[in-house]
Protein backbone atom coordinates (compact mmCIF):
# COMPACT_ATOMS: atom_id res chain seq x y z
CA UNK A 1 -18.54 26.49 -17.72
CA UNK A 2 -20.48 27.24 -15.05
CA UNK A 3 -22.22 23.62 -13.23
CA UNK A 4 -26.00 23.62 -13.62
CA UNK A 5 -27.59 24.25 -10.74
CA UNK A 6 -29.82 21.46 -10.67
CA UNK A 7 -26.73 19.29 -10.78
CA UNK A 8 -24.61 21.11 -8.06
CA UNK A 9 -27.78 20.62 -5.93
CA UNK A 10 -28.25 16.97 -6.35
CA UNK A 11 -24.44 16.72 -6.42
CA UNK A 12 -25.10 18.55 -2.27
CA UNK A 13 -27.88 16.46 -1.40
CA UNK A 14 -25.88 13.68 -2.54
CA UNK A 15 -22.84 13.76 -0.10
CA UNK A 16 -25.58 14.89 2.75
CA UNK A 17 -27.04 11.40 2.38
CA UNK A 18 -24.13 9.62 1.97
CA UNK A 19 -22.97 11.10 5.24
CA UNK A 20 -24.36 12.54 7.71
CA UNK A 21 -28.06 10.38 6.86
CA UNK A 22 -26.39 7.52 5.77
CA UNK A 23 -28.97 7.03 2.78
CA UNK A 24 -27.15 5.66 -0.10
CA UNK A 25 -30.25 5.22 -1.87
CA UNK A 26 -31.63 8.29 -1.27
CA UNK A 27 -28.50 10.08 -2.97
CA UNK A 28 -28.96 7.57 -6.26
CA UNK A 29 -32.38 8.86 -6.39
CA UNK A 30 -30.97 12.29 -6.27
CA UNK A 31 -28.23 11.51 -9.16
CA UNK A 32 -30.98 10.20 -11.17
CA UNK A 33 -33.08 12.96 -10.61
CA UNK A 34 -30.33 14.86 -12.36
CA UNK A 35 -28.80 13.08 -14.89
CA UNK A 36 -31.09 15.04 -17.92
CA UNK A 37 -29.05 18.60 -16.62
CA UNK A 38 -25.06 17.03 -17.43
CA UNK A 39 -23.61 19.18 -20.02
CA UNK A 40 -20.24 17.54 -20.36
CA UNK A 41 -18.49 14.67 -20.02
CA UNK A 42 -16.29 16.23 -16.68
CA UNK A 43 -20.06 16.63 -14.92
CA UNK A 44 -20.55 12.82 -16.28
CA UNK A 45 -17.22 11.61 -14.39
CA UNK A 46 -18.53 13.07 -11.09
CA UNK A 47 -22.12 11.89 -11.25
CA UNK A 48 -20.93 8.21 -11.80
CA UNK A 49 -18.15 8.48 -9.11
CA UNK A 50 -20.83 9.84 -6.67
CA UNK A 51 -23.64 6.95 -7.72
CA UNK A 52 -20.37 4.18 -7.18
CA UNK A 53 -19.82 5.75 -3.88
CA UNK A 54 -23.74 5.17 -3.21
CA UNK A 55 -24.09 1.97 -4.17
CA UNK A 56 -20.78 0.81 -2.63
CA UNK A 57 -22.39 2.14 0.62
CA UNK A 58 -26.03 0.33 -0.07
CA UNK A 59 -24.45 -3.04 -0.78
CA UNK A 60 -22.63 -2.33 2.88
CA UNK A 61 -26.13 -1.63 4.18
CA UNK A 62 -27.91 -4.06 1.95
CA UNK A 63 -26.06 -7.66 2.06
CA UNK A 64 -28.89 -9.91 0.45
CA UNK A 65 -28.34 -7.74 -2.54
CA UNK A 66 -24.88 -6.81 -2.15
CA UNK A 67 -23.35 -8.70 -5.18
CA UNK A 68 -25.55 -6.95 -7.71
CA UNK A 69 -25.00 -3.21 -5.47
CA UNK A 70 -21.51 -3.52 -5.73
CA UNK A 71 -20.97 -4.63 -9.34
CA UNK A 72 -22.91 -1.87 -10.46
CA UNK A 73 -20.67 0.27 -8.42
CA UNK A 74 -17.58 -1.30 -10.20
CA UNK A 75 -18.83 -0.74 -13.40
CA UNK A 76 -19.70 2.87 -12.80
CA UNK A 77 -16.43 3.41 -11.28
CA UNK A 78 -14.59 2.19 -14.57
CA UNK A 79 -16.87 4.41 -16.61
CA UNK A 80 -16.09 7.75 -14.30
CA UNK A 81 -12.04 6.94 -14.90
CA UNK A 82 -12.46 6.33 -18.63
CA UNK A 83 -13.66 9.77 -18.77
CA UNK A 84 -11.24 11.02 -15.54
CA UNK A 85 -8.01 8.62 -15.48
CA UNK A 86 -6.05 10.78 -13.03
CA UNK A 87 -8.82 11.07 -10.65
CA UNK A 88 -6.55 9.39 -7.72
CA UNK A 89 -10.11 9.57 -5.47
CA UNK A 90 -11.79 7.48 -7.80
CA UNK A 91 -8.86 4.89 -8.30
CA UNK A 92 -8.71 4.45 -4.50
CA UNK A 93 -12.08 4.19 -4.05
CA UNK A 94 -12.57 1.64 -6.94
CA UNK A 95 -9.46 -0.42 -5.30
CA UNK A 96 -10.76 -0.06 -1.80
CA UNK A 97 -14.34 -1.98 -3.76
CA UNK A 98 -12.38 -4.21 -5.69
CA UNK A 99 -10.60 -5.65 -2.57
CA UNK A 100 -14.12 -5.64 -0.53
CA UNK A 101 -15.50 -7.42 -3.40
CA UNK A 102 -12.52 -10.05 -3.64
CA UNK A 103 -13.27 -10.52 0.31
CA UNK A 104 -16.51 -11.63 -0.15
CA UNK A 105 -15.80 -13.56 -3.72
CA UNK A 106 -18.01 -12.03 -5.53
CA UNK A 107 -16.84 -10.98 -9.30
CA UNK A 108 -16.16 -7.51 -10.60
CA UNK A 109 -19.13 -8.53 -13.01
CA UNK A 110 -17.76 -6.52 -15.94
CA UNK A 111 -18.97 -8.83 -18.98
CA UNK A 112 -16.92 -9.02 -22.08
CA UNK A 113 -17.52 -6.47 -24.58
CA UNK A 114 -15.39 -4.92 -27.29
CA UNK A 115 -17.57 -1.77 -28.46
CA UNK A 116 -19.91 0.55 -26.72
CA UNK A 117 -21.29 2.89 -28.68
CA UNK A 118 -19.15 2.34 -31.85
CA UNK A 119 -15.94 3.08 -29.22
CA UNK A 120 -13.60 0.54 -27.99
CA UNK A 121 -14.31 -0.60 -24.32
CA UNK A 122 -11.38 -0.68 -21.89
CA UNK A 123 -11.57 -4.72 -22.34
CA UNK A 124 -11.80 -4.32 -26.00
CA UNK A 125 -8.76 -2.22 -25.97
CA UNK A 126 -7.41 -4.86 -23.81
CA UNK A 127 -8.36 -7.57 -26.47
CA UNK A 128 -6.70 -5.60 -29.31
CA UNK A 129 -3.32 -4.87 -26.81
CA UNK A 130 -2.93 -8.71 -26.35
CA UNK A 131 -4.28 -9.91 -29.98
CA UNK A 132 -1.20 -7.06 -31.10
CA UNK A 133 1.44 -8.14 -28.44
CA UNK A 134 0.92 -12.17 -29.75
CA UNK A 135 1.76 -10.37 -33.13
CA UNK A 136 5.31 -8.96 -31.36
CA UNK A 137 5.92 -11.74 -29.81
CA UNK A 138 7.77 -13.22 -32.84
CA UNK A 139 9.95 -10.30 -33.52
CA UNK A 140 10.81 -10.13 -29.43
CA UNK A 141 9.12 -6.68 -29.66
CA UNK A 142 6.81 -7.67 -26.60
CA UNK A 143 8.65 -6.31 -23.67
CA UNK A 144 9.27 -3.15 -24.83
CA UNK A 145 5.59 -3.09 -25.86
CA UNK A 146 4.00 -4.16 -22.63
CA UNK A 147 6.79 -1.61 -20.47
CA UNK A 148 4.01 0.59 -19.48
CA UNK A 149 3.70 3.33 -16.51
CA UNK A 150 1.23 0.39 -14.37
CA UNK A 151 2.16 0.68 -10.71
CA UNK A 152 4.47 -1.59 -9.13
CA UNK A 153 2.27 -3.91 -6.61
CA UNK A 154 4.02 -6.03 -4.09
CA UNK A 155 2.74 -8.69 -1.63
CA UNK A 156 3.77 -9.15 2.18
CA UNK A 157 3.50 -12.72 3.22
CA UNK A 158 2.36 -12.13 7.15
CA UNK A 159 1.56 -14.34 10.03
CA UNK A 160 -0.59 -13.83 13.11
CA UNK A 161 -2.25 -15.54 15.53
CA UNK A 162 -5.91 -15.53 16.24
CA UNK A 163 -7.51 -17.49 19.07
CA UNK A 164 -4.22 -19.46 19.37
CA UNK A 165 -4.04 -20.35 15.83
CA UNK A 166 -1.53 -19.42 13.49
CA UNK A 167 -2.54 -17.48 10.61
CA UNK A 168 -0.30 -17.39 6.93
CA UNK A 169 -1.95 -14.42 5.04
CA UNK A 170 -0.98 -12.29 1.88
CA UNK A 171 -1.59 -8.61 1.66
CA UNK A 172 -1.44 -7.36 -1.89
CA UNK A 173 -0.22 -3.31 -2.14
CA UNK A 174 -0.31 -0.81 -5.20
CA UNK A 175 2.20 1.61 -4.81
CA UNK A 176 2.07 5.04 -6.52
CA UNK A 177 5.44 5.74 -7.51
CA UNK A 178 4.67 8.71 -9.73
CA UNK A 179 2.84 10.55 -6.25
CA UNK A 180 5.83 9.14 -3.69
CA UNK A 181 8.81 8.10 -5.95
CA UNK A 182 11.46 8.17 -3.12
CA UNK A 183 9.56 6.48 -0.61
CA UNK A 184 8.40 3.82 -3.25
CA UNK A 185 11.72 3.53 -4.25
CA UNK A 186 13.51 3.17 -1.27
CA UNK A 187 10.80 0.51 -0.06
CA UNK A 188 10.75 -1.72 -3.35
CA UNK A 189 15.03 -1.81 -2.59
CA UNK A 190 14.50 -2.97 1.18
CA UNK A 191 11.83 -5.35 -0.23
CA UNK A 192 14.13 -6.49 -3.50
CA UNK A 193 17.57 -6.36 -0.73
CA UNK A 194 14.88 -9.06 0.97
CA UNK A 195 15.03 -6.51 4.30
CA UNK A 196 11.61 -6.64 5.57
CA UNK A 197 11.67 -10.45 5.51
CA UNK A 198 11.37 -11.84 9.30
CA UNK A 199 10.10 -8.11 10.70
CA UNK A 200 7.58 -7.87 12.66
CA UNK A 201 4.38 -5.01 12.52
CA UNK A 202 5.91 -3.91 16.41
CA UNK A 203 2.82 -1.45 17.39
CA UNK A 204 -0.93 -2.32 16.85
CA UNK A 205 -3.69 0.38 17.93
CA UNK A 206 -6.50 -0.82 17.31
CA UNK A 207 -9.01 1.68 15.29
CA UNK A 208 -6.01 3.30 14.44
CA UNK A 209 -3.07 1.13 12.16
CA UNK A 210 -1.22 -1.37 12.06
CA UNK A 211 2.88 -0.21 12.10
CA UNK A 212 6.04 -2.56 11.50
CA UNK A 213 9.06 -2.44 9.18
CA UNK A 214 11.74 -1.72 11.78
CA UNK A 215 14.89 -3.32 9.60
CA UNK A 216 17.50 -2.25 11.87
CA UNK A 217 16.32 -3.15 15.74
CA UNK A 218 13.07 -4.57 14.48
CA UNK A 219 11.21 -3.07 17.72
CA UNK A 220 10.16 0.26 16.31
CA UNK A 221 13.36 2.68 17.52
CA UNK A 222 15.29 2.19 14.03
CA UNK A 223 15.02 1.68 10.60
CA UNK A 224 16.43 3.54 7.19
CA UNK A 225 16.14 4.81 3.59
CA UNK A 226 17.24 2.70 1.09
CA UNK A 227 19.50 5.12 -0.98
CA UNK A 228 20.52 8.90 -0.22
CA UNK A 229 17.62 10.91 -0.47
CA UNK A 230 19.44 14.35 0.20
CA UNK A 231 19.00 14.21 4.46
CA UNK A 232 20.27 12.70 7.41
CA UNK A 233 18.81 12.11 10.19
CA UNK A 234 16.32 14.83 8.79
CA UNK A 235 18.23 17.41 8.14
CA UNK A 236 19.58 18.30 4.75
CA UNK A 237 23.50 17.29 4.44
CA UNK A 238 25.44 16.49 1.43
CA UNK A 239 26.03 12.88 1.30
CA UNK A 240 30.24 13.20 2.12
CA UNK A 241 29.07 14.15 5.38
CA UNK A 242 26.46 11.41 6.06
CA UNK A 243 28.92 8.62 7.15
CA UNK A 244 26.16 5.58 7.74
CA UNK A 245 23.63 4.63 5.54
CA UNK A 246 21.43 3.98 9.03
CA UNK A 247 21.30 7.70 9.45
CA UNK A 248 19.50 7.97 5.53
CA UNK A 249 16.14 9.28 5.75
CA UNK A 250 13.76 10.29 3.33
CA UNK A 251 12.32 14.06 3.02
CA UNK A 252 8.43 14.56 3.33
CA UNK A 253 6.51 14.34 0.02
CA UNK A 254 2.85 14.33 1.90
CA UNK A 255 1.42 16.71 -0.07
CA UNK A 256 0.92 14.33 -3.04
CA UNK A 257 -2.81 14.19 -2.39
CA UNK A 258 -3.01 10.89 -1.15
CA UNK A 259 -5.22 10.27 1.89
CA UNK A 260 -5.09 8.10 5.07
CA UNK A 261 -8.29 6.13 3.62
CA UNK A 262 -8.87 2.42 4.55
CA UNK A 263 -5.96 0.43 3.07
CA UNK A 264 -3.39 3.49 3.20
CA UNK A 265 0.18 2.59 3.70
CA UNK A 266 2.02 5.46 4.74
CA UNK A 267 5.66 6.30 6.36
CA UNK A 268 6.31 6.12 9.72
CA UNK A 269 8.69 8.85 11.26
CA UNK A 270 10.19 10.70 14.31
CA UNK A 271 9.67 14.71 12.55
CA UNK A 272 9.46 15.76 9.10
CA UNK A 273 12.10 14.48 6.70
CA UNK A 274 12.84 11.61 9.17
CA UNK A 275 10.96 8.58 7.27
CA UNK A 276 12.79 5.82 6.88
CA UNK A 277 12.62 2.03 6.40
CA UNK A 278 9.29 2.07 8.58
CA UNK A 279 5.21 2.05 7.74
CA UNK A 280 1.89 1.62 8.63
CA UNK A 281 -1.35 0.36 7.25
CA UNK A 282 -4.59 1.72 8.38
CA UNK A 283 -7.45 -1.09 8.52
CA UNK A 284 -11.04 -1.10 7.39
CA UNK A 285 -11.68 0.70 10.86
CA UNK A 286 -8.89 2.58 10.81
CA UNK A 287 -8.78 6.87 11.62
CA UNK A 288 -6.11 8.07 10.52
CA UNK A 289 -6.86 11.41 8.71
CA UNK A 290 -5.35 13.81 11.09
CA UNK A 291 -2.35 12.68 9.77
CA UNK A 292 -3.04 14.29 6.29
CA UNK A 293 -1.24 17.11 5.07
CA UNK A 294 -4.12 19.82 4.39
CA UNK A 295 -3.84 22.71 2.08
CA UNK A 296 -6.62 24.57 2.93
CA UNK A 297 -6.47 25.39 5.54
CA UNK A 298 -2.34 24.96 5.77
CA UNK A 299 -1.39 22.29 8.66
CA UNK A 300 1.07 22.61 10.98
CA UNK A 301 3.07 19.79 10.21
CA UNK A 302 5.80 20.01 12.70
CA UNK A 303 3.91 18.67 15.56
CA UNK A 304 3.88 21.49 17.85
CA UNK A 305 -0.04 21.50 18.34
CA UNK A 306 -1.04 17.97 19.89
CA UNK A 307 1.67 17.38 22.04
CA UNK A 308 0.05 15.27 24.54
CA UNK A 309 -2.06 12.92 22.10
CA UNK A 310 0.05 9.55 21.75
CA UNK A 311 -1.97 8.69 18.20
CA UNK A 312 -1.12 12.19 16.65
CA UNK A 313 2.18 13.90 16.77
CA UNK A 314 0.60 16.81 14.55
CA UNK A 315 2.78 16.07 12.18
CA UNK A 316 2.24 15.30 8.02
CA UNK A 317 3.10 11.65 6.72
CA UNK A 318 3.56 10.28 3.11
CA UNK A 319 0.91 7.90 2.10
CA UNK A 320 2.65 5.93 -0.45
CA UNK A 321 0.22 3.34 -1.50
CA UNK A 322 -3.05 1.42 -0.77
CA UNK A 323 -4.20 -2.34 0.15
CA UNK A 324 -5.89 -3.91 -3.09
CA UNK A 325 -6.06 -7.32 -1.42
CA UNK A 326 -5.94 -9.06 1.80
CA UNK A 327 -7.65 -6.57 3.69
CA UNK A 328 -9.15 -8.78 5.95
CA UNK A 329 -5.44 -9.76 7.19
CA UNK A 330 -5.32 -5.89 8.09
CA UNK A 331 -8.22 -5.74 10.00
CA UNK A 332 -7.46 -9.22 11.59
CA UNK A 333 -3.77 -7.96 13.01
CA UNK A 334 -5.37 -5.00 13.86
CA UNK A 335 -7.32 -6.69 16.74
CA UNK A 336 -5.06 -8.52 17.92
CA UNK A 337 -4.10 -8.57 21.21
CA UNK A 338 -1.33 -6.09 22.86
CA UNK A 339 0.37 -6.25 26.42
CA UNK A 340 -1.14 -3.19 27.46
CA UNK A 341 -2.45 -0.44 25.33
CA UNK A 342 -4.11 1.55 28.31
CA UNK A 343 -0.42 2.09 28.89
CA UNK A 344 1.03 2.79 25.47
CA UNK A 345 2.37 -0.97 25.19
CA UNK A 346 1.15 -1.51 21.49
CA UNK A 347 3.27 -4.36 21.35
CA UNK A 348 1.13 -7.60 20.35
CA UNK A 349 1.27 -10.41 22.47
CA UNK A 350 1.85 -12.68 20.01
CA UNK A 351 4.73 -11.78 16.94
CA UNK A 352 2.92 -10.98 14.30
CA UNK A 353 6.02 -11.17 11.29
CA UNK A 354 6.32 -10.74 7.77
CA UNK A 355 7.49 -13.31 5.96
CA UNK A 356 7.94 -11.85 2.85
CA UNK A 357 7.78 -8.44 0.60
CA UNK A 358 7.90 -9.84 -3.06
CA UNK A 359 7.04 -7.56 -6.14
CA UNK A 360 4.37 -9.63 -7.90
């Protein structure tokens, strides 16, 4: 069905504003404008993804109204995924608002209600899920009830120092095993073998990411899959005749969609197929999108084009995940200070270590 064209124009106008004007409220007004000319619900999703993305950017902009900005934002971001749940845009962006929000304690504001409409809210569905499960519960039915396809989140414990002053942080990560499943795999086994305990994040460019999770020299020249992913040392070799696990890599699976947004965590490598125990997390600041793999037009993702640039290799890498909490520890480690970054040092001054990777 073709889009109306009243829509597809305010839809335009929209992501003008948001961008190169930097008018959030000019591209609500917009929306508004065309509400009256959606003809299904797929039109619907859009509308409210593009009026969260708005009034996530006018609470930035805003800050004596922020709270009320950004729960509004919230609330049309849960309404665009009840209609589009595999929208992986949306998700991130809602996560990216729901940690912003957690930064600056203010409440995801969704009030409790059961029906809307005569249909079952996501929170009364909730209601009815737990209201059932306490029903299980006494014929030991509940596990197998509540095994659902959530993604697994884990927390890194990490300390830094600022001004002098230790820091003790957590970072809280979603990982998207059904977009990455061999590099969330192979990191949730480092994390359960208790690997990435006492590492350190060895390179910190500031605008740019924050990289650690060197489990074999711990200084950024090592590190390893978990399992056998089908390739050693990049290149693909039946297991018999990889003799070390610390030659297991992983093979590329960047063109999962997932983008080098804010919060990204994404694999580290030395050439495709070479990822390995090592990642990076890009802060609030963070660019990091020439590192996407891009379909149209293709990317060279061998690294043959930007030889000279010591932030891009040209290469593709896996983003496997995204920060839902704790991204001020991000952005915090990512201004830290290094030994000498006009000379490719990236190393920070001060350790900056995990303490922990824990599944929560």
């Amino acid at each position: 069905m073709p889009i109306p064209s009243e829509l597809q124009k305010a839809w335009d106008d929209a992501a003008q504003l948001l961008g190169e004007k930097n008018d959030p409220e000019g591209a609500l007004e917009a929306l508004r404008s065309a509400w009256g000319s959606i003809e299904n619900e797929a039109q619907r999703a859009k509308t409210l993804a593009l009026a969260a993305d708005a009034s996530t950017e006018l609470g930035i902009i805003d800050q004596r109204n922020q709270k009320s900005h950004w729960q509004k934002a919230y609330k049309n971001y849960t309404k665009s995924l009840s209609i589009d749940p595999k929208n992986k845009e949306i998700r991130r962006n809602m996560n990216k608002l729901a940690s912003m929000m957690d930064e600056n304690a203010i409440s995801l504001g969704l009030g409790f209600q059961m029906f809307d409409q005569g249909n079952p809210t996501p929170l009364g569905l909730l209601a009815m899920v737990l209201s059932m499960a306490a029903l299980l519960v006494s014929v030991k039915l509940v596990s197998e009830f509540l095994d659902d396809d959530n993604n697994p989140v884990v927390a890194l414990e990490v300390q830094y120092t600022v001004n002098g002053q230790s820091v003790t942080g957590e970072i809280q990560i979603e990982l998207y095993e059904d977009d990455a499943p061999m590099h969330v795999e192979s990191f949730l086994t480092h994390a359960e073998n208790f690997q990435y305990d006492g590492v350190q994040f060895h390179r910190v460019i500031n605008d740019f990411m924050i990289q650690g999770g060197d489990i074999q020299n711990m200084g950024g020249s090592g590190g390893y899959a978990a399992d056998y992913y089908g390739y050693c040392n990049g290149v693909q070799t039946p297991e018999s005749e990889c003799r070390q696990k610390e030659d297991y890599t992983i093979p590329f699976e960047h063109e999962n969609g997932l983008k080098h947004t804010a919060g990204a965590i994404a694999a580290a490598h030395a050439g495709q197929n070479t990822d390995g125990s090592q990642f990076y997390i890009v802060p609030s600041d963070g660019t990091a999108d020439f590192l996407d793999y891009d379909e149209f037009p293709a990317k060279d993702c061998w690294g043959d084009l930007t030889p000279n640039d010591k932030n891009d290799d040209g290469s593709c890498h896996t983003v496997f995940g995204y920060v839902i909490s704790g991204m001020e520890h991000v952005d915090a480690i990512s201004h830290v200070e290094t030994v000498n970054p006009m000379q490719n040092d990236d190393r920070p001054v001060d350790p900056v270590r995990i303490l922990s990777v824990r599944t929560v």
